[in-house]
Protein backbone atom coordinates (compact mmCIF):
# COMPACT_ATOMS: atom_id res chain seq x y z
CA UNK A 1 -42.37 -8.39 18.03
CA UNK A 2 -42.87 -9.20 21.48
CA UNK A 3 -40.74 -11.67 24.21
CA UNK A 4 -43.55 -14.20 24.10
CA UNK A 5 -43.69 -14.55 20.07
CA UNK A 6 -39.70 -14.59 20.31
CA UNK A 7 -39.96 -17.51 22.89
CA UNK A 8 -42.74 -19.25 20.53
CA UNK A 9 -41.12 -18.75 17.53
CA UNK A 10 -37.72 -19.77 19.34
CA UNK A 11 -39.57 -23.17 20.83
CA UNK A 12 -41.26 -24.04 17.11
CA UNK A 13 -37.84 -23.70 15.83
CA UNK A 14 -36.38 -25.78 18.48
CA UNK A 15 -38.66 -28.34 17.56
CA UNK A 16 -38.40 -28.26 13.99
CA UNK A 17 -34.14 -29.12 14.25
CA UNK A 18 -35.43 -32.24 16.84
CA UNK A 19 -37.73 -33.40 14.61
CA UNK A 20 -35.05 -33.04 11.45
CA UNK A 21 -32.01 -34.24 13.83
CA UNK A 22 -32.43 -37.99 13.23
CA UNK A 23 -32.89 -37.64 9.18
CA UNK A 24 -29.70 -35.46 9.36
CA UNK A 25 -27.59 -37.95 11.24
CA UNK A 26 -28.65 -40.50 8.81
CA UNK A 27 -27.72 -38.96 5.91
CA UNK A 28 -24.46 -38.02 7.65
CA UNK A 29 -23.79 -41.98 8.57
CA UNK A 30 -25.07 -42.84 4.74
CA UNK A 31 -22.86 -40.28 2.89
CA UNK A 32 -20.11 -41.53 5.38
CA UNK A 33 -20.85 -45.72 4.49
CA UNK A 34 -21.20 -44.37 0.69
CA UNK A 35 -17.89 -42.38 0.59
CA UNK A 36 -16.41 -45.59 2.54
CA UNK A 37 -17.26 -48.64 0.45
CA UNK A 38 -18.25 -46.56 -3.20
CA UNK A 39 -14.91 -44.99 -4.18
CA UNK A 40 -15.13 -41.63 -6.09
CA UNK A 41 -13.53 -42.99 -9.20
CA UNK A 42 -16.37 -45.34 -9.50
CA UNK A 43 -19.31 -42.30 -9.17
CA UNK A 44 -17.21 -40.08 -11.36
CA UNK A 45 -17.38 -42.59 -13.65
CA UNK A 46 -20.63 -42.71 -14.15
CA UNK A 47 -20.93 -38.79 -15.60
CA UNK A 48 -19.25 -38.50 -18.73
CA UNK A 49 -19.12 -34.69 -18.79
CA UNK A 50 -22.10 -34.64 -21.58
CA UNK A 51 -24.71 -32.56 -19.87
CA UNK A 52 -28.03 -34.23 -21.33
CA UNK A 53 -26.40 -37.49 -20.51
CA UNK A 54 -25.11 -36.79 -16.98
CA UNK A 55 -28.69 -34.96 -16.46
CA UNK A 56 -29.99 -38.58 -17.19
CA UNK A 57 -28.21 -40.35 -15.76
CA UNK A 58 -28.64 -38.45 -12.67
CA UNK A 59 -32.53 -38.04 -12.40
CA UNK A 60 -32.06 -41.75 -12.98
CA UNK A 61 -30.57 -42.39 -9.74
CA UNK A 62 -32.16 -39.85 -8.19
CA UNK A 63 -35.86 -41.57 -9.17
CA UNK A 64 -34.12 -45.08 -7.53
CA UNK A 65 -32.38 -43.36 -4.59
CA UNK A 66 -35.38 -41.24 -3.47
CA UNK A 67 -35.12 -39.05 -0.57
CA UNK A 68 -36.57 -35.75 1.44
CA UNK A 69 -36.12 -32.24 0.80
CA UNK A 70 -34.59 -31.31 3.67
CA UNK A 71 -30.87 -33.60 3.39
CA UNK A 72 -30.74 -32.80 -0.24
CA UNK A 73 -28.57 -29.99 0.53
CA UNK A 74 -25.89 -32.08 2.77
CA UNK A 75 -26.12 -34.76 -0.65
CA UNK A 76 -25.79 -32.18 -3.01
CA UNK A 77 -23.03 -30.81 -1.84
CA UNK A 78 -21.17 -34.09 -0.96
CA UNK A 79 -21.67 -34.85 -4.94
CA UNK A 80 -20.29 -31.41 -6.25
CA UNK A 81 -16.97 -31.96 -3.63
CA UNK A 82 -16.87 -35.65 -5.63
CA UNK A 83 -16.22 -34.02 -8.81
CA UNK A 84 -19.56 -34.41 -10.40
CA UNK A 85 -20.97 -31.88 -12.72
CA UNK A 86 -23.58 -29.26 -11.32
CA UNK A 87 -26.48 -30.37 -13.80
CA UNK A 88 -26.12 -34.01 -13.23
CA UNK A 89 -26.63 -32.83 -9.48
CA UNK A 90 -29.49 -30.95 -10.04
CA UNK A 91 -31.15 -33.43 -11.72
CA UNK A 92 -30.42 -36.25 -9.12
CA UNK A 93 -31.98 -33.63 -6.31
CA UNK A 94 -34.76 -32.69 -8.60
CA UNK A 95 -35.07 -36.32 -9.41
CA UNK A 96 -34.16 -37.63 -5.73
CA UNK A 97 -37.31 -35.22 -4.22
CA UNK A 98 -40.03 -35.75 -7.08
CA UNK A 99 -39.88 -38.91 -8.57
CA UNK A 100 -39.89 -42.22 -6.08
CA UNK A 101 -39.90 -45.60 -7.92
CA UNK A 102 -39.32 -47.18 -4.31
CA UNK A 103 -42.63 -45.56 -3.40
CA UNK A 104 -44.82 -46.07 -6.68
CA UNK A 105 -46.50 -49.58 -5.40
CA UNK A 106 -47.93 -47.01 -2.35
CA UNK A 107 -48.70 -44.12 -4.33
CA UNK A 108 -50.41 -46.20 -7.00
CA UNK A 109 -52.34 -48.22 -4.76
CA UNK A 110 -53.63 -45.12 -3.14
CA UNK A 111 -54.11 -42.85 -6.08
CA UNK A 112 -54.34 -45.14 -8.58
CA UNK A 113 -51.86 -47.23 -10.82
CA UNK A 114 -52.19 -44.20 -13.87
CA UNK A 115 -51.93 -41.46 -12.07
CA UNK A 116 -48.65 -42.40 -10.33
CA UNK A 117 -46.70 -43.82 -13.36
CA UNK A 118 -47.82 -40.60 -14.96
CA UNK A 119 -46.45 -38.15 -12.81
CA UNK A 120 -43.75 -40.64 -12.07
CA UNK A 121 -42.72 -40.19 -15.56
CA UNK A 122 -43.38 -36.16 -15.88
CA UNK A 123 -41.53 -35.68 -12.76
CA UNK A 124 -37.99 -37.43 -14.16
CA UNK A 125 -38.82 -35.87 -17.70
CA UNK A 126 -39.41 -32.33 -15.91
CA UNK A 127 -36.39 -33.08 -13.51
CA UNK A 128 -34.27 -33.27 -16.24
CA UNK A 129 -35.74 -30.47 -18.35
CA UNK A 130 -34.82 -28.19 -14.84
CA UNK A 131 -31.75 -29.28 -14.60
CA UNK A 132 -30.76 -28.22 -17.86
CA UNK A 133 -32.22 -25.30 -17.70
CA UNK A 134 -31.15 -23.79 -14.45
CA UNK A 135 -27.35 -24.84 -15.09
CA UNK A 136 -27.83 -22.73 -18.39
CA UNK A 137 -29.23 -19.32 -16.49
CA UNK A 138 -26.44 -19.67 -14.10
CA UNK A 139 -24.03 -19.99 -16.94
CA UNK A 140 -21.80 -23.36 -16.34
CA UNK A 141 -23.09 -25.25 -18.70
């Protein structure tokens, strides 16, 4: 590797953080309004320690709360230091990044009203189905 694809790949890079800056601070801000008028009691209380439940329950606010890839890691880990079980966090993320029920009047309007209930609907199902499943390799369930 050479100084000038050190500098490009420095500059790209550079870029990339700008770009993601402003999502970042507004998931900061969010988590900080959430954690501020939602106490924890109240989201712990949604979870009720059953895994296929909390994985519901979870890919069910994730599909209402949808969001990006890239602050799903700041989210995630603001829910695990709430007290909420890893696969009802995986599922919201999973959930959260796939399925958009704020979005599905867009997406079926341009791809067409069956298509995006339909992988609406495999997305949460599949989301949940993940969830399970990874939490079990990793051994927490």
């Amino acid at each position: 590797m050479n100084l000038k694809s050190l500098k490009k790949a420095t500059l790209m890079s550079g870029k990339s953080f700008y770009r993601a800056l402003p999502i970042l601070i507004g998931v900061i801000l969010l988590i900080g309004l959430f954690k501020s008028f939602i106490p924890t009691q109240v989201v712990a209380k949604l979870f009720q320690g059953i895994p296929l439940l909390d994985s519901i329950i979870g890919a069910s606010l994730g599909s209402i709360m949808a969001g990006n890839p890239i602050t799903s890691y700041i989210l995630g880990g603001e829910l695990l230091q709430q007290g909420i079980s890893l696969i009802a966090v995986t599922a919201f993320l999973l959930a959260w990044v796939t399925v958009g029920i704020v979005q599905l009047p867009a997406e079926a309007m341009l791809l067409g009203k069956k298509f995006a209930i339909t992988r609406n609907i495999i997305s949460f199902i599949f989301s949940i189905i993940a969830a399970i499943i990874t939490v079990f390799i990793i051994g927490v369930i």
